[in-house]
Structure formats: C-alpha cells, structure tokens
C-alpha atoms as a PDB file:
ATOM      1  CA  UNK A   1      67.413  -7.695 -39.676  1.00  0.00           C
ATOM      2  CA  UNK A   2      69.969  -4.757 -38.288  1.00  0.00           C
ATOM      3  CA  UNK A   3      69.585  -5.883 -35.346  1.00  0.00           C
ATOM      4  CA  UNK A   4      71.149  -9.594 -36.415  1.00  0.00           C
ATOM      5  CA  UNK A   5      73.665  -7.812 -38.196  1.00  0.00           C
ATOM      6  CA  UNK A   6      74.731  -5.502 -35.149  1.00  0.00           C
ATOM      7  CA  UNK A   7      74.792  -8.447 -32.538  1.00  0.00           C
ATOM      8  CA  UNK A   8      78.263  -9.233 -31.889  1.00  0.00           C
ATOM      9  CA  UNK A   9      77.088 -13.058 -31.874  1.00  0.00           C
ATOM     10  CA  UNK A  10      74.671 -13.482 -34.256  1.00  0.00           C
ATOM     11  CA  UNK A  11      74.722 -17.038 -34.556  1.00  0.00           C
ATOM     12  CA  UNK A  12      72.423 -17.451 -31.126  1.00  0.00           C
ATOM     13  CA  UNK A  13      70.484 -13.993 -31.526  1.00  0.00           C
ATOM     14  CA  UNK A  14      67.348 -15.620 -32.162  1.00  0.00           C
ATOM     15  CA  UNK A  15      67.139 -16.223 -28.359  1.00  0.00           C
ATOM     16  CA  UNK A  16      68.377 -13.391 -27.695  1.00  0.00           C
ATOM     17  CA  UNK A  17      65.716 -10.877 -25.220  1.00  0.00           C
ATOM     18  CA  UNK A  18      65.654  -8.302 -27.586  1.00  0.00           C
ATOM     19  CA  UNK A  19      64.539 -10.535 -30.535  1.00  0.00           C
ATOM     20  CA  UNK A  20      62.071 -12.085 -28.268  1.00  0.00           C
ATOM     21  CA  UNK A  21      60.274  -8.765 -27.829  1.00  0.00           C
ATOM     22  CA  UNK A  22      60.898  -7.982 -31.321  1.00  0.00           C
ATOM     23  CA  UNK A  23      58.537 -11.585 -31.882  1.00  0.00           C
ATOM     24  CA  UNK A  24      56.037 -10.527 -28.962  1.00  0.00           C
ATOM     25  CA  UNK A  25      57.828 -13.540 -27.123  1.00  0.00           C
ATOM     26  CA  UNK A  26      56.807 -12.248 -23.668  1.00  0.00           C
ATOM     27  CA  UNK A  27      56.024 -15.369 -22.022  1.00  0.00           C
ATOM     28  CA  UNK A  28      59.949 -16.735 -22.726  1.00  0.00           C
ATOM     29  CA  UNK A  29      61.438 -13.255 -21.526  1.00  0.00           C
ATOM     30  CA  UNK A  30      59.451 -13.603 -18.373  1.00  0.00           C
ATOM     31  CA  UNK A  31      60.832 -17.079 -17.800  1.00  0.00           C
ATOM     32  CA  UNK A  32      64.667 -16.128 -19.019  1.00  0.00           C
ATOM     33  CA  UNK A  33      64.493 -12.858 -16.394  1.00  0.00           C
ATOM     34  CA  UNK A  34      63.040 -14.377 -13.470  1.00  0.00           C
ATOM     35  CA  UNK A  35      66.222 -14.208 -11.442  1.00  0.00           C
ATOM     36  CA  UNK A  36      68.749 -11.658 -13.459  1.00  0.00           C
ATOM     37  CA  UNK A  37      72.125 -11.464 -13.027  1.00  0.00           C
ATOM     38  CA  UNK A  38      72.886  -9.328 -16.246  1.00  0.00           C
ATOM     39  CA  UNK A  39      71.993  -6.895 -18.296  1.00  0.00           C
ATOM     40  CA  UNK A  40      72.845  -6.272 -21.519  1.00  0.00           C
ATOM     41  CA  UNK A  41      74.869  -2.940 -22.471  1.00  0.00           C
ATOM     42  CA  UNK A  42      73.210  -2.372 -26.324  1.00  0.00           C
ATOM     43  CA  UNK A  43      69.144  -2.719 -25.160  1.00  0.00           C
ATOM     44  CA  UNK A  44      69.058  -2.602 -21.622  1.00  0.00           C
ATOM     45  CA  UNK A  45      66.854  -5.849 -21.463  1.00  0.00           C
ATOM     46  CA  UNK A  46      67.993  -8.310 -18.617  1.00  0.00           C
ATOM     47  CA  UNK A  47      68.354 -12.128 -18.069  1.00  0.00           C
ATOM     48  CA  UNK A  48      69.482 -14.427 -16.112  1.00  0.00           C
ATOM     49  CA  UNK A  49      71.821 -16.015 -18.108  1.00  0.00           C
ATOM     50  CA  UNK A  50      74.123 -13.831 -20.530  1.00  0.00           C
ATOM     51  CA  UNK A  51      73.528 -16.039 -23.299  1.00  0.00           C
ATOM     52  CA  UNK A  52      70.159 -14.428 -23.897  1.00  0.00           C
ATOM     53  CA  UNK A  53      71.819 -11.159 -24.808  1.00  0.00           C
ATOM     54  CA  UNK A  54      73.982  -9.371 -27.594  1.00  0.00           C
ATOM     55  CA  UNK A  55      75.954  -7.372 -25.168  1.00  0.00           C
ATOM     56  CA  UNK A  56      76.053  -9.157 -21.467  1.00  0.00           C
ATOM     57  CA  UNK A  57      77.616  -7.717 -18.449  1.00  0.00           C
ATOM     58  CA  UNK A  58      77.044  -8.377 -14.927  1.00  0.00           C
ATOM     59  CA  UNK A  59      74.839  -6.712 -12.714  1.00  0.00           C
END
C-alpha cells in the first residue's frame, strides 16, 4: 500500500505498470508496452501511454 500512497495520482494507480507487476499482471504490461513512448521516472517500467505510470516522462 506505500506504493498507492507515494503515487502522485493515486486515484488510477491500479493500472498503473508497477502495480501490475506487483499483481503478476504480465500479460496487461506486455500489451500496455508494446510500442513505448515513456518511461516512468520513480520505477523505470515503460508504456505506451503515460497514464499507466506514477511518474511519466517521454522517452
């Protein structure tokens, strides 16, 4: 739950990539990171939308 509490938007963290891991999720990070174009500055994890992380930038 730290992590919910630490994501600047926790309201839509439940999608987020690094709750998706966190729930062994793999099949939905494979299909949200197919084509990235960010990356997200707190895990690392990338997606192709920034929506799926806590802390988007570009790539």
């Amino acid at each position: 739950m730290s992590e919910l509490k630490s994501c600047p938007m926790p309201e839509g963290h439940k999608a987020h990539m690094c709750q998706l891991k966190a729930e062994g999720r793999m099949e939905e990070i494979d299909q949200h990171s197919a084509k990235p174009k960010f990356a997200c500055n707190k895990c690392g994890a990338k997606a192709d939308e920034e929506g799926y992380l806590c802390q988007p930038r570009p790539l």
